[in-house]
Structures are given as structure tokens and as C-alpha cells.
PDBML (XML) file of the C-alpha atoms, coordinates in Angstrom:
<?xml version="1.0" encoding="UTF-8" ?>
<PDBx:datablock datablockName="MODEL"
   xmlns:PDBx="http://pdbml.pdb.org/schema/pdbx-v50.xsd"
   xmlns:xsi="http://www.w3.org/2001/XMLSchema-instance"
   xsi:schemaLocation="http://pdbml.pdb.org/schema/pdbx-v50.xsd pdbx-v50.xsd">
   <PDBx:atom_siteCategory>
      <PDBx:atom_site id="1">
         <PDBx:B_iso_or_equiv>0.00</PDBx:B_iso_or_equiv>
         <PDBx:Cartn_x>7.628</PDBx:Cartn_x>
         <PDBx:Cartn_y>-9.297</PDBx:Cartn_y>
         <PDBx:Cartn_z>10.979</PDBx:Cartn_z>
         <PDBx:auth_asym_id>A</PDBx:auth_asym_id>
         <PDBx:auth_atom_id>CA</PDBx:auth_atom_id>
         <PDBx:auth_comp_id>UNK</PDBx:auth_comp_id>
         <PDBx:auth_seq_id>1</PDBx:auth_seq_id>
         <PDBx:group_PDB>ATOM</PDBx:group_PDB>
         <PDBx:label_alt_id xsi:nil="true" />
         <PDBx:label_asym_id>A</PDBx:label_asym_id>
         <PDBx:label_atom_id>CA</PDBx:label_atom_id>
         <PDBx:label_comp_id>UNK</PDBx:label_comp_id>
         <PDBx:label_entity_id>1</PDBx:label_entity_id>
         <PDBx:label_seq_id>1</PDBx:label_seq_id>
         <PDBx:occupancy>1.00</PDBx:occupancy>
         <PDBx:pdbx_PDB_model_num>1</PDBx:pdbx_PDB_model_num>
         <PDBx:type_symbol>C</PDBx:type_symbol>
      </PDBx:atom_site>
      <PDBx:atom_site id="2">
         <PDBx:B_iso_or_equiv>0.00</PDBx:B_iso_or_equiv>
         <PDBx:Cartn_x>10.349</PDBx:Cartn_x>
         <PDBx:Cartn_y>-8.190</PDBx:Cartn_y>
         <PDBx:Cartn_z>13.200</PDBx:Cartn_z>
         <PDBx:auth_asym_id>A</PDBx:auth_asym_id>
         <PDBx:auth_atom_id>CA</PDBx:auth_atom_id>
         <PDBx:auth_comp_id>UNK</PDBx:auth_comp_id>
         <PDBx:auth_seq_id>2</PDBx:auth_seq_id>
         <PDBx:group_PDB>ATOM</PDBx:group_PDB>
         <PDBx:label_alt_id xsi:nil="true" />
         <PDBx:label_asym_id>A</PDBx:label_asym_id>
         <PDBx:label_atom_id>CA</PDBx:label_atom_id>
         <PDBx:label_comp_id>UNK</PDBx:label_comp_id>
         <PDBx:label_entity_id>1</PDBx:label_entity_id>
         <PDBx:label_seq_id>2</PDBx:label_seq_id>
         <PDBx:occupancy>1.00</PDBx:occupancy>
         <PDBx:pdbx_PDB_model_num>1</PDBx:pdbx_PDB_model_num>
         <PDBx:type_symbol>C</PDBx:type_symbol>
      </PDBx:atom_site>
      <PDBx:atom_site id="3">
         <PDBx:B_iso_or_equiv>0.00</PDBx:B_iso_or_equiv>
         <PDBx:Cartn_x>13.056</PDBx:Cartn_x>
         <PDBx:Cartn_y>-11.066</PDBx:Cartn_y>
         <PDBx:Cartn_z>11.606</PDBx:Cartn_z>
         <PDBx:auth_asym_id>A</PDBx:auth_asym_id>
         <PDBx:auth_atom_id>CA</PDBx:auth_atom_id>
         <PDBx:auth_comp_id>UNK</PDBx:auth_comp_id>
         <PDBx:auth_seq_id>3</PDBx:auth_seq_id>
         <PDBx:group_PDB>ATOM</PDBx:group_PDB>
         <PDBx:label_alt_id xsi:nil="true" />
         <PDBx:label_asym_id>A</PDBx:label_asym_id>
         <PDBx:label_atom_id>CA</PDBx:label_atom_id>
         <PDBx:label_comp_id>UNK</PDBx:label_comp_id>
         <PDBx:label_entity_id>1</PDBx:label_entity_id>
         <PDBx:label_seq_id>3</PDBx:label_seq_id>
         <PDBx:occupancy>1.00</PDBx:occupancy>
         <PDBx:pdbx_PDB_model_num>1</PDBx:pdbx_PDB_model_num>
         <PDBx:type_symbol>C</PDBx:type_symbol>
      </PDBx:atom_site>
      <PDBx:atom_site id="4">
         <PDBx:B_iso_or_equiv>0.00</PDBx:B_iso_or_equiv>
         <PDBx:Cartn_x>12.199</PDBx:Cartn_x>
         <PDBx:Cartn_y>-8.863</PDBx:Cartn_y>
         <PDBx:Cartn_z>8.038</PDBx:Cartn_z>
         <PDBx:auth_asym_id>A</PDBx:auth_asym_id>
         <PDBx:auth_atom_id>CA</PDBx:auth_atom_id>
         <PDBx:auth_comp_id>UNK</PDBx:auth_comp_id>
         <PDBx:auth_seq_id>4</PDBx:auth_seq_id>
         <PDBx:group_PDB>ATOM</PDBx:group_PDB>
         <PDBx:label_alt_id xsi:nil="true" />
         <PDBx:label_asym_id>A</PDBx:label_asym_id>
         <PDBx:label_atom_id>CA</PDBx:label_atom_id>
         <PDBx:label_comp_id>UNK</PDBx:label_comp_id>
         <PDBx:label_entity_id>1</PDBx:label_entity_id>
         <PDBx:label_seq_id>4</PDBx:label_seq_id>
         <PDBx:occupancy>1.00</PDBx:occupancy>
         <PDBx:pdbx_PDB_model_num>1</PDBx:pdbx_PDB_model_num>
         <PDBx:type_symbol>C</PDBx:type_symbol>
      </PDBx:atom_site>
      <PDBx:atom_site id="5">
         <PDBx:B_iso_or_equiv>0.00</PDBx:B_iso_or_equiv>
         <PDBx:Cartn_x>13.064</PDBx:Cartn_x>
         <PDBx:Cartn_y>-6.246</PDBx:Cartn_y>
         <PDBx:Cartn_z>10.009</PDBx:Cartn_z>
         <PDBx:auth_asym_id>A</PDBx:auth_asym_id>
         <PDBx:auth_atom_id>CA</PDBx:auth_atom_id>
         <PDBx:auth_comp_id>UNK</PDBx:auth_comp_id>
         <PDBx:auth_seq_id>5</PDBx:auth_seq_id>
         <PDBx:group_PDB>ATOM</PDBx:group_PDB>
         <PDBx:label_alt_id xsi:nil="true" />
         <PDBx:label_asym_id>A</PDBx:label_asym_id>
         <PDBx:label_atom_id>CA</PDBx:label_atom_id>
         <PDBx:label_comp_id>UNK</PDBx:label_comp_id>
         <PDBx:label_entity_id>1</PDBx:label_entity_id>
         <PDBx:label_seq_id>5</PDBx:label_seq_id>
         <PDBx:occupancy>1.00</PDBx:occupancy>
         <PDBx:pdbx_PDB_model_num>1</PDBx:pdbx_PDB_model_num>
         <PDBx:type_symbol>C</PDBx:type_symbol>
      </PDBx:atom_site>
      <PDBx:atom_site id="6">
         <PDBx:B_iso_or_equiv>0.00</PDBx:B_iso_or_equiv>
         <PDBx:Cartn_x>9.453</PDBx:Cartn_x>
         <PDBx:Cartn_y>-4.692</PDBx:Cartn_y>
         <PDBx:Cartn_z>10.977</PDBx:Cartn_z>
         <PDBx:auth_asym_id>A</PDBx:auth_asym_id>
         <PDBx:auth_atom_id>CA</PDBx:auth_atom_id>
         <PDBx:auth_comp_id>UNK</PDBx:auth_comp_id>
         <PDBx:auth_seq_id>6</PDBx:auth_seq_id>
         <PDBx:group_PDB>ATOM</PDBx:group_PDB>
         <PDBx:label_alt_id xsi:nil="true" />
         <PDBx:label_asym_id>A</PDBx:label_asym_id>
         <PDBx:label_atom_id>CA</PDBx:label_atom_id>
         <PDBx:label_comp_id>UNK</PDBx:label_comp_id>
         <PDBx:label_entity_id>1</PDBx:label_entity_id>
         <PDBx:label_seq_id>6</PDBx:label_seq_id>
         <PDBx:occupancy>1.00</PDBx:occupancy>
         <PDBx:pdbx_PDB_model_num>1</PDBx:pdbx_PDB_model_num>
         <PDBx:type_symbol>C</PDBx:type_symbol>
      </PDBx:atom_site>
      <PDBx:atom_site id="7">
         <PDBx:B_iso_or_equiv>0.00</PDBx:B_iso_or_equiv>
         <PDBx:Cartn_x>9.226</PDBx:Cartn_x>
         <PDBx:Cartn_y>-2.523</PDBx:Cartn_y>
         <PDBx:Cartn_z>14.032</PDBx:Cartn_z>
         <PDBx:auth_asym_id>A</PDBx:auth_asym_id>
         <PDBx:auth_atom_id>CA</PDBx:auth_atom_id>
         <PDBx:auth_comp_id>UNK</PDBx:auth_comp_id>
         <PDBx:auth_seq_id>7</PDBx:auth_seq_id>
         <PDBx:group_PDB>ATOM</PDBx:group_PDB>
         <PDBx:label_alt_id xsi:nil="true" />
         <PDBx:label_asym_id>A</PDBx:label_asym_id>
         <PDBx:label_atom_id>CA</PDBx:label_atom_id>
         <PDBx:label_comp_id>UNK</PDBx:label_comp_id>
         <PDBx:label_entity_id>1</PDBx:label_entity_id>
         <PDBx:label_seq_id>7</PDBx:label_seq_id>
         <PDBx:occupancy>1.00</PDBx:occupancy>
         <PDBx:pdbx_PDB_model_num>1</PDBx:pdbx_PDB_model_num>
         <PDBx:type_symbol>C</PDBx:type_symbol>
      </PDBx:atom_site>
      <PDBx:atom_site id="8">
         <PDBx:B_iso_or_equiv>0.00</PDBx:B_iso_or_equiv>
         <PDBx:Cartn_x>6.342</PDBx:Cartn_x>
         <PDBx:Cartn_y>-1.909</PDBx:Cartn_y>
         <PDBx:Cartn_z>15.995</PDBx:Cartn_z>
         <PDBx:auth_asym_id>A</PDBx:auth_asym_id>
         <PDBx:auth_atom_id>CA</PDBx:auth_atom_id>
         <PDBx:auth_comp_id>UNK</PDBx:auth_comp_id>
         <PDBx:auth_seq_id>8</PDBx:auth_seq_id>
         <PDBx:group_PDB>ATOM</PDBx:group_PDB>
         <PDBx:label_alt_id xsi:nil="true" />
         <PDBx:label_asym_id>A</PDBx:label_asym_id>
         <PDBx:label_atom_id>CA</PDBx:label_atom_id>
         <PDBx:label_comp_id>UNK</PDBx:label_comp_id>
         <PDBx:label_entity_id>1</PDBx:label_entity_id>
         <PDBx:label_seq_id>8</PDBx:label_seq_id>
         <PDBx:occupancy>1.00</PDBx:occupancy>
         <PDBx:pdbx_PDB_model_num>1</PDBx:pdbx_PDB_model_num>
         <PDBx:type_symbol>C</PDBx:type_symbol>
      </PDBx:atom_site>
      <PDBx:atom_site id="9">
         <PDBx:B_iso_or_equiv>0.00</PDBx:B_iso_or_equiv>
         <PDBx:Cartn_x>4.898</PDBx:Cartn_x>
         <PDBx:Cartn_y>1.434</PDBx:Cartn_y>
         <PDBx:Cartn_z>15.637</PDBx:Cartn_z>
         <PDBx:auth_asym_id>A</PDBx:auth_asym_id>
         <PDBx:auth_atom_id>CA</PDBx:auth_atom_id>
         <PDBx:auth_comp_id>UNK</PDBx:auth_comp_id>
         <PDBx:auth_seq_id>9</PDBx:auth_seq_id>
         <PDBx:group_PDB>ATOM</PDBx:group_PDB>
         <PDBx:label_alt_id xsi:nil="true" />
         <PDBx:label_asym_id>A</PDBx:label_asym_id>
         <PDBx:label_atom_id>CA</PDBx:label_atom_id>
         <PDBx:label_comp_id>UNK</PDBx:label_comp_id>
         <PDBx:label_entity_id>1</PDBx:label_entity_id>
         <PDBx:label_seq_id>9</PDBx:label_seq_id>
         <PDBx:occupancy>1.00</PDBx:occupancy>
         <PDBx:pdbx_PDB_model_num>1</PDBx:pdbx_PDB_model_num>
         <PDBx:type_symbol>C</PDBx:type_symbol>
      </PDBx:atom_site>
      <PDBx:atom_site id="10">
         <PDBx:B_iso_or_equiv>0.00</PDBx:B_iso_or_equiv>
         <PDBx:Cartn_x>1.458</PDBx:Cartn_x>
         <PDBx:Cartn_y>1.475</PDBx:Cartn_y>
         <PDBx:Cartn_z>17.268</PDBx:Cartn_z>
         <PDBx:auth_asym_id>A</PDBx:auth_asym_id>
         <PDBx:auth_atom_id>CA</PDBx:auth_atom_id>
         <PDBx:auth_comp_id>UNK</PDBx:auth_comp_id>
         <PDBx:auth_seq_id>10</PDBx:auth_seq_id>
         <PDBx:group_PDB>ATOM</PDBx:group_PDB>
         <PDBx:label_alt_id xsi:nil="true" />
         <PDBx:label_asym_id>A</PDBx:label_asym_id>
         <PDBx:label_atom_id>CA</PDBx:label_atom_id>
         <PDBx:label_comp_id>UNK</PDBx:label_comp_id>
         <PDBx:label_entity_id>1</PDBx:label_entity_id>
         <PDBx:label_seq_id>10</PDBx:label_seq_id>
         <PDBx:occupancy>1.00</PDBx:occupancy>
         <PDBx:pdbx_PDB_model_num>1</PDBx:pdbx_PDB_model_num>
         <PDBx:type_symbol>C</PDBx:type_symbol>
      </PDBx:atom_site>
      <PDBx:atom_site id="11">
         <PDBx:B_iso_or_equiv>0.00</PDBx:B_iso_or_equiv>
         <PDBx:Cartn_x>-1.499</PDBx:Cartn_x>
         <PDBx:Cartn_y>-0.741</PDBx:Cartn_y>
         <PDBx:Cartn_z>18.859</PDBx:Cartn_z>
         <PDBx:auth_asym_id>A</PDBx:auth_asym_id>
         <PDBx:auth_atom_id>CA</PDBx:auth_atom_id>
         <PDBx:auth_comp_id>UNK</PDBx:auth_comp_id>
         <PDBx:auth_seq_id>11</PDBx:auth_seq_id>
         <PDBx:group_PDB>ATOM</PDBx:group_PDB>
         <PDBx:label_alt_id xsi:nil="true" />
         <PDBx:label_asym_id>A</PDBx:label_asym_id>
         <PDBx:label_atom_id>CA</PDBx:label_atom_id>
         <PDBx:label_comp_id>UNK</PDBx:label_comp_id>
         <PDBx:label_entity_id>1</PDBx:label_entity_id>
         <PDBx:label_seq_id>11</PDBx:label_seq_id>
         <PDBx:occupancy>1.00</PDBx:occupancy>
         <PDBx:pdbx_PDB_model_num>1</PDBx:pdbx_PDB_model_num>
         <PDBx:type_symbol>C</PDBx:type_symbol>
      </PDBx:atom_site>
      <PDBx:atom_site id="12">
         <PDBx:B_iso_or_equiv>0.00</PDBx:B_iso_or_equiv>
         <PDBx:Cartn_x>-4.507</PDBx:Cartn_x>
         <PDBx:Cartn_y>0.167</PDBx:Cartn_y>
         <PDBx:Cartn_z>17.827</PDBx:Cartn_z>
         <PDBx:auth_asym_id>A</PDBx:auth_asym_id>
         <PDBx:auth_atom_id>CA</PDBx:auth_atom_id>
         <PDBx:auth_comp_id>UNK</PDBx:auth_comp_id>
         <PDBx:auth_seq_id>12</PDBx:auth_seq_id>
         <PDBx:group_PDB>ATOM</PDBx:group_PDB>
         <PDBx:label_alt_id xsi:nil="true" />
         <PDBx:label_asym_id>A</PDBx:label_asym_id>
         <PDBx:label_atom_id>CA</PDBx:label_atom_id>
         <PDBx:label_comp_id>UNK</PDBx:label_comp_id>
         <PDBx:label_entity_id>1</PDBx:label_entity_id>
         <PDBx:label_seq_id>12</PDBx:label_seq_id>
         <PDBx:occupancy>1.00</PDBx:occupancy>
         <PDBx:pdbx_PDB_model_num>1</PDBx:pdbx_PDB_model_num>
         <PDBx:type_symbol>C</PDBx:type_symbol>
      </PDBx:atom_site>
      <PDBx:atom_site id="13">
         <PDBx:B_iso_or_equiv>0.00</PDBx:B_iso_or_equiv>
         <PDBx:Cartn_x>-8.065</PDBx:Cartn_x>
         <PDBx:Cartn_y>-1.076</PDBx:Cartn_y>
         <PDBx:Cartn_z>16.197</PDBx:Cartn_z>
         <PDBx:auth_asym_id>A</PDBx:auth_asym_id>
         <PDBx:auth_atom_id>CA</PDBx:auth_atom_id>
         <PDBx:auth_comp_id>UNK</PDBx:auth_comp_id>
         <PDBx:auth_seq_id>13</PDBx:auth_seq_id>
         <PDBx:group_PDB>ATOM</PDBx:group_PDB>
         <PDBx:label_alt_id xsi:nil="true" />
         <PDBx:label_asym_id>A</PDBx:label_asym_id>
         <PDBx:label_atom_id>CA</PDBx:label_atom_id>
         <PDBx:label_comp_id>UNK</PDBx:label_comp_id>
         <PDBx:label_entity_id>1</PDBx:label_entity_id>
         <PDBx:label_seq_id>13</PDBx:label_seq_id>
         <PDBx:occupancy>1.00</PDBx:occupancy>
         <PDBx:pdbx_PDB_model_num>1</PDBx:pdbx_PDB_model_num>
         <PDBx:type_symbol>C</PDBx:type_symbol>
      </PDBx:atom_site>
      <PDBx:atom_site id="14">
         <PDBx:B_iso_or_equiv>0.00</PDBx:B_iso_or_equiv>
         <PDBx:Cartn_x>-7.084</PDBx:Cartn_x>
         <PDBx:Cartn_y>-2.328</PDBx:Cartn_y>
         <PDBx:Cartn_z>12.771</PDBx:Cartn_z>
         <PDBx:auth_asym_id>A</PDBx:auth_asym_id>
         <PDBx:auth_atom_id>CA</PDBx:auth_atom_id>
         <PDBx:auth_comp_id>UNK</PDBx:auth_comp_id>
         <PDBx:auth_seq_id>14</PDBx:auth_seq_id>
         <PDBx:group_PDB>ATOM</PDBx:group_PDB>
         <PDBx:label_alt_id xsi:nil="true" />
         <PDBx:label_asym_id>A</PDBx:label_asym_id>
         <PDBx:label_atom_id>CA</PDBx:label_atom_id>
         <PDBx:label_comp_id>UNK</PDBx:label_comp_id>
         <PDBx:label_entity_id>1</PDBx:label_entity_id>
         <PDBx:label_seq_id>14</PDBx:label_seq_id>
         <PDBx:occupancy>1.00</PDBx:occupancy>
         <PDBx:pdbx_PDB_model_num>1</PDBx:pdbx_PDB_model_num>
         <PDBx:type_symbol>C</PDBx:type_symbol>
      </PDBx:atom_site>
      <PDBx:atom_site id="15">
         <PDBx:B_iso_or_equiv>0.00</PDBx:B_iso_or_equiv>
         <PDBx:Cartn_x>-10.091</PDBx:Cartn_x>
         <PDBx:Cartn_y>-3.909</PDBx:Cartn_y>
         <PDBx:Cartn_z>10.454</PDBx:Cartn_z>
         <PDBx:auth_asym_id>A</PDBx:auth_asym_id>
         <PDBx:auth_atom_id>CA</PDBx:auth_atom_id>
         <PDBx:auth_comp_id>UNK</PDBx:auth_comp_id>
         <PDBx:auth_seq_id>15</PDBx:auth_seq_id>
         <PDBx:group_PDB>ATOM</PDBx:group_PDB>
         <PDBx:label_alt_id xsi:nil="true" />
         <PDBx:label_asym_id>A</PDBx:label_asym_id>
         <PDBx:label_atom_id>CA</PDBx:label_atom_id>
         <PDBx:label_comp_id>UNK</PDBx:label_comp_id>
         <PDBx:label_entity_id>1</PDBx:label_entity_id>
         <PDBx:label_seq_id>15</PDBx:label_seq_id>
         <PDBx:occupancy>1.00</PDBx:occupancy>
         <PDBx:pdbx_PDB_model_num>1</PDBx:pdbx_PDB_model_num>
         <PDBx:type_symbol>C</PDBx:type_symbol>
      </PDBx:atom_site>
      <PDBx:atom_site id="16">
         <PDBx:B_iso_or_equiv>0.00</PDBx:B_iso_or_equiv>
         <PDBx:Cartn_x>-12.290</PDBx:Cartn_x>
         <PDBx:Cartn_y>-4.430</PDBx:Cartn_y>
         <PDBx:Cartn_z>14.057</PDBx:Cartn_z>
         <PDBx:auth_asym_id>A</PDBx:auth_asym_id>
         <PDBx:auth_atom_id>CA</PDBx:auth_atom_id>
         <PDBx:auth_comp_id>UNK</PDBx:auth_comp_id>
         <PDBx:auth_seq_id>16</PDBx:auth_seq_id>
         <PDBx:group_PDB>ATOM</PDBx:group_PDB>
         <PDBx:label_alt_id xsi:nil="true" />
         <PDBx:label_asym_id>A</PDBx:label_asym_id>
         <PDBx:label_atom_id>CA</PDBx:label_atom_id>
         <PDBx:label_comp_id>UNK</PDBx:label_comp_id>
         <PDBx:label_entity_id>1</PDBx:label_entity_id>
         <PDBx:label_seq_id>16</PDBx:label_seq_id>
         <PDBx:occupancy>1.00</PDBx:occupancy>
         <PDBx:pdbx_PDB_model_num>1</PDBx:pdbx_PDB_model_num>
         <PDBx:type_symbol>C</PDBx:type_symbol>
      </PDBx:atom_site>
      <PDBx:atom_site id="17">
         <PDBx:B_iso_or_equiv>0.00</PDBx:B_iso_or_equiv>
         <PDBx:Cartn_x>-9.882</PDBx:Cartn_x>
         <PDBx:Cartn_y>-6.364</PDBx:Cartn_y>
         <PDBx:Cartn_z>15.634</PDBx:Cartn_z>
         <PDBx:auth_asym_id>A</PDBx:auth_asym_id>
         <PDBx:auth_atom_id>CA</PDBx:auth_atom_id>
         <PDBx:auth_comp_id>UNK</PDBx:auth_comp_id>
         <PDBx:auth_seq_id>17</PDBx:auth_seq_id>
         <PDBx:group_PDB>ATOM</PDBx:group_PDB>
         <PDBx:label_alt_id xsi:nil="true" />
         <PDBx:label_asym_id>A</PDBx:label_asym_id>
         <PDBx:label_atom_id>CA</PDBx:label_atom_id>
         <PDBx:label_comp_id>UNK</PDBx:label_comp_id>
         <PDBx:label_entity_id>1</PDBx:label_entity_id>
         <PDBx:label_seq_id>17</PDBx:label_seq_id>
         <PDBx:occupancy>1.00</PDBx:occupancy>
         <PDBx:pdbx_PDB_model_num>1</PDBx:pdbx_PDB_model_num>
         <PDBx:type_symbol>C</PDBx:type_symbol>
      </PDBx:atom_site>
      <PDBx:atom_site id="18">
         <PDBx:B_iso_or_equiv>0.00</PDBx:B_iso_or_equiv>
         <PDBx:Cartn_x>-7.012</PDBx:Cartn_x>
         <PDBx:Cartn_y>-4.837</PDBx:Cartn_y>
         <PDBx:Cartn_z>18.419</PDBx:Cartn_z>
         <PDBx:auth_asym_id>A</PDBx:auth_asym_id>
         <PDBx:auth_atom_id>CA</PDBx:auth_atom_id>
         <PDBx:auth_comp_id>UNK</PDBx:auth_comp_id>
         <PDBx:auth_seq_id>18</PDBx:auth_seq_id>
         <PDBx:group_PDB>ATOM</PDBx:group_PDB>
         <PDBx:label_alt_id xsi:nil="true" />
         <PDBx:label_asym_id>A</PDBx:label_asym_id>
         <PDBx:label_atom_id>CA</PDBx:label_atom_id>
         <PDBx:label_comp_id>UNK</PDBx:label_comp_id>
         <PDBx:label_entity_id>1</PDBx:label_entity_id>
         <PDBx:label_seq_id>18</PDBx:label_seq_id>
         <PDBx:occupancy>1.00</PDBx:occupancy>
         <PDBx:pdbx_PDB_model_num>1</PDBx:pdbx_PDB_model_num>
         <PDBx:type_symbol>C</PDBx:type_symbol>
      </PDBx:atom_site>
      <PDBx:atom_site id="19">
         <PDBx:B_iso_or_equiv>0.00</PDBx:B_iso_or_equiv>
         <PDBx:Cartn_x>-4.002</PDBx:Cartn_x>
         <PDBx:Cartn_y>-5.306</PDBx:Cartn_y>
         <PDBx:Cartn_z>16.804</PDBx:Cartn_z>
         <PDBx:auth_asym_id>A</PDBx:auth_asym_id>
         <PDBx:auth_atom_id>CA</PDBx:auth_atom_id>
         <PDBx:auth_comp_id>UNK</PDBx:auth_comp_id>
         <PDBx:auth_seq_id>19</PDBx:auth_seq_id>
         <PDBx:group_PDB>ATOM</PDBx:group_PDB>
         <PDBx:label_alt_id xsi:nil="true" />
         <PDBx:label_asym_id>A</PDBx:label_asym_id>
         <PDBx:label_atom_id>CA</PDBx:label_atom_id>
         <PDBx:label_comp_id>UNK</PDBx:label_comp_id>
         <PDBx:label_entity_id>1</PDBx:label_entity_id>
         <PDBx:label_seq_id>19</PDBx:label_seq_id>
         <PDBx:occupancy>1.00</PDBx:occupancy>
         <PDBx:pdbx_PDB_model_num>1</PDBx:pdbx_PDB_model_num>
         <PDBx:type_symbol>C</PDBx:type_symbol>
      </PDBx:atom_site>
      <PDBx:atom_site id="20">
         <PDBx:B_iso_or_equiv>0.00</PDBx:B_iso_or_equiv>
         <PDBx:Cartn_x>-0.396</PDBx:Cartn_x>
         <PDBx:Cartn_y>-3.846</PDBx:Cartn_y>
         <PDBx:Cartn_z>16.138</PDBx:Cartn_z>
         <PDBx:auth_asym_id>A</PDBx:auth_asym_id>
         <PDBx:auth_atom_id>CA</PDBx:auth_atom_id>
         <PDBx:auth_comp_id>UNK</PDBx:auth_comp_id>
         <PDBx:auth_seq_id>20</PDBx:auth_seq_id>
         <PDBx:group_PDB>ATOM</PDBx:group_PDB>
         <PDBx:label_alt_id xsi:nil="true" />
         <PDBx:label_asym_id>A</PDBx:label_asym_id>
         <PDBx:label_atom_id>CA</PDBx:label_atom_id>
         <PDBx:label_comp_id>UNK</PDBx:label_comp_id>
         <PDBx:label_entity_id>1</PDBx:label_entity_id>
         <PDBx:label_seq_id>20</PDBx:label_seq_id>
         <PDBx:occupancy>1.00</PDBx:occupancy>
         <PDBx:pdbx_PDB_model_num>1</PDBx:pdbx_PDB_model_num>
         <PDBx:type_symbol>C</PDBx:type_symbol>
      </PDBx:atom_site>
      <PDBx:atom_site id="21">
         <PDBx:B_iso_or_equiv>0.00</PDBx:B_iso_or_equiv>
         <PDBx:Cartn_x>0.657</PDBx:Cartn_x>
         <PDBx:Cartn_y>-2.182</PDBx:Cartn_y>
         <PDBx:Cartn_z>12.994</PDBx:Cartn_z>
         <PDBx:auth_asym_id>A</PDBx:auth_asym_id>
         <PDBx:auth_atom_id>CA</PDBx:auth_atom_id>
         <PDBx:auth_comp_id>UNK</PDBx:auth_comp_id>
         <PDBx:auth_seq_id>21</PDBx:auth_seq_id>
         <PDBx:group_PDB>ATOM</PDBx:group_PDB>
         <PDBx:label_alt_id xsi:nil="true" />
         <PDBx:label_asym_id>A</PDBx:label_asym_id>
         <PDBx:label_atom_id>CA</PDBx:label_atom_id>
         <PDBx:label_comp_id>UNK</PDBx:label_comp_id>
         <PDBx:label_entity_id>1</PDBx:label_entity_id>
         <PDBx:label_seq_id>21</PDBx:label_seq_id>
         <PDBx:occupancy>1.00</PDBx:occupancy>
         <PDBx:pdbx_PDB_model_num>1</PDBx:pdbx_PDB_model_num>
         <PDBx:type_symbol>C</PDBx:type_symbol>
      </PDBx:atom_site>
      <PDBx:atom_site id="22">
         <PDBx:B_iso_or_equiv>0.00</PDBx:B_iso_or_equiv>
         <PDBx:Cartn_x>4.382</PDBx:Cartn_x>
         <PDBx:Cartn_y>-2.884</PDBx:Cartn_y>
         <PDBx:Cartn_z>12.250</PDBx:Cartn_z>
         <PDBx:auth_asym_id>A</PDBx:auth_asym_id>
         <PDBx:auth_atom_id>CA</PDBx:auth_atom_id>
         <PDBx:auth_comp_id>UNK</PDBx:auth_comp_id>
         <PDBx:auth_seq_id>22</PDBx:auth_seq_id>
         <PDBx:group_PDB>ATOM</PDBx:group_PDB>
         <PDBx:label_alt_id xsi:nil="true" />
         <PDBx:label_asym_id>A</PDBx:label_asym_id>
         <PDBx:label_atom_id>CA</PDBx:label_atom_id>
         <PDBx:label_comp_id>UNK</PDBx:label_comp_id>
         <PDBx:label_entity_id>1</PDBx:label_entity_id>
         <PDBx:label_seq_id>22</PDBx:label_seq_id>
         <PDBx:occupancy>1.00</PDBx:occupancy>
         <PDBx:pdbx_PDB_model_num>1</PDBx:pdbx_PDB_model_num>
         <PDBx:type_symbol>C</PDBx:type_symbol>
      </PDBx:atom_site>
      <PDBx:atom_site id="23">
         <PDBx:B_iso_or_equiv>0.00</PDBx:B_iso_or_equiv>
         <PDBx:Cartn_x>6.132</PDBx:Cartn_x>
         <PDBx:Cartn_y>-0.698</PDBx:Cartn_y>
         <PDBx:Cartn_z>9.236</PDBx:Cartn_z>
         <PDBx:auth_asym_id>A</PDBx:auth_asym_id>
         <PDBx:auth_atom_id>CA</PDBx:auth_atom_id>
         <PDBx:auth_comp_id>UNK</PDBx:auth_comp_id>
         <PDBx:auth_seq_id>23</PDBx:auth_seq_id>
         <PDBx:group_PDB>ATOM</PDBx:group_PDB>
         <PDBx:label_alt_id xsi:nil="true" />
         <PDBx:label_asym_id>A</PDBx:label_asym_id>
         <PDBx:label_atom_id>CA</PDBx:label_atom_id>
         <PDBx:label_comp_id>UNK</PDBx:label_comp_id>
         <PDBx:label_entity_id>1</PDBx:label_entity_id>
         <PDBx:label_seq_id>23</PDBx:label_seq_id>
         <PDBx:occupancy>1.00</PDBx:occupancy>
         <PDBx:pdbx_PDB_model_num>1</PDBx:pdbx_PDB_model_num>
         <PDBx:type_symbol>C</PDBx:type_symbol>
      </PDBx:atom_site>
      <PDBx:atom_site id="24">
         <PDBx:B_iso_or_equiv>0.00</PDBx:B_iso_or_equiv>
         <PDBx:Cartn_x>9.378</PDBx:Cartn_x>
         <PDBx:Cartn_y>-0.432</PDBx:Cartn_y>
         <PDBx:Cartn_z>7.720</PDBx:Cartn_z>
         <PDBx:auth_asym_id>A</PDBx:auth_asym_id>
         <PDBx:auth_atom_id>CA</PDBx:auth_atom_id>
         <PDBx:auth_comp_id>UNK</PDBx:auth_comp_id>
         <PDBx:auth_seq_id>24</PDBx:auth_seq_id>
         <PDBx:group_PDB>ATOM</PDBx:group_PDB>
         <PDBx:label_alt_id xsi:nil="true" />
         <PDBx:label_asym_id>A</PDBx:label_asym_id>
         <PDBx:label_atom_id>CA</PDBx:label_atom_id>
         <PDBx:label_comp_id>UNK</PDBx:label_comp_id>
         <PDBx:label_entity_id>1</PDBx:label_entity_id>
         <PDBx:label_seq_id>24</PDBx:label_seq_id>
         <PDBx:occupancy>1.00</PDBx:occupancy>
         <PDBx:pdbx_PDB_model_num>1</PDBx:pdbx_PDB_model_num>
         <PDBx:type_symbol>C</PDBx:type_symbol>
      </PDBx:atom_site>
      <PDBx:atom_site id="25">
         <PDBx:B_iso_or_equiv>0.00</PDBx:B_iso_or_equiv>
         <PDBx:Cartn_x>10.537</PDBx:Cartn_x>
         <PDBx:Cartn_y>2.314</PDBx:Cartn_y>
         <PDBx:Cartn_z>5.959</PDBx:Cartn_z>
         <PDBx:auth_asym_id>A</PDBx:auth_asym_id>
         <PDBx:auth_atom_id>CA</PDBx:auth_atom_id>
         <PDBx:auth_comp_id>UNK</PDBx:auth_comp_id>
         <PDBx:auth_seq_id>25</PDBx:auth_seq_id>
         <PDBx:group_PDB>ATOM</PDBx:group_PDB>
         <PDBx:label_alt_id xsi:nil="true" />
         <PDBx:label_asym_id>A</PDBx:label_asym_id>
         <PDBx:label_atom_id>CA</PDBx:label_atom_id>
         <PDBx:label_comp_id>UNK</PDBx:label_comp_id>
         <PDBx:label_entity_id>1</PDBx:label_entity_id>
         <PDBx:label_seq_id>25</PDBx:label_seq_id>
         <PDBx:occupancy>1.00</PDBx:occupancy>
         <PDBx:pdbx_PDB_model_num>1</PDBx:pdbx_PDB_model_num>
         <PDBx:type_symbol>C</PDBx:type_symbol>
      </PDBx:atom_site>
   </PDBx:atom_siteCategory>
</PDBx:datablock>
């Protein structure tokens, strides 16, 4: 994610699991 150029915005609970979300704008 972060080679496409993703950036980490959050951790959170995503779909029950702890996870990151990543976005590009």
C-alpha cells in the first residue's frame, strides 16, 4: 500500500478485525 503511495490514516476495527485503513486521495 504505501509503495502505491497509500498513507496511513487511522487504526481502528474494520469488518471485526483491528486493522489500519490506508487512503490516497
Amino acid at each position: 500500500l504505501r509503495k502505491v503511495g497509500l498513507r496511513h490514516v487511522r487504526d481502528g476495527r474494520f469488518y471485526e478485525a483491528d486493522a489500519a485503513l490506508y487512503a490516497i486521495d
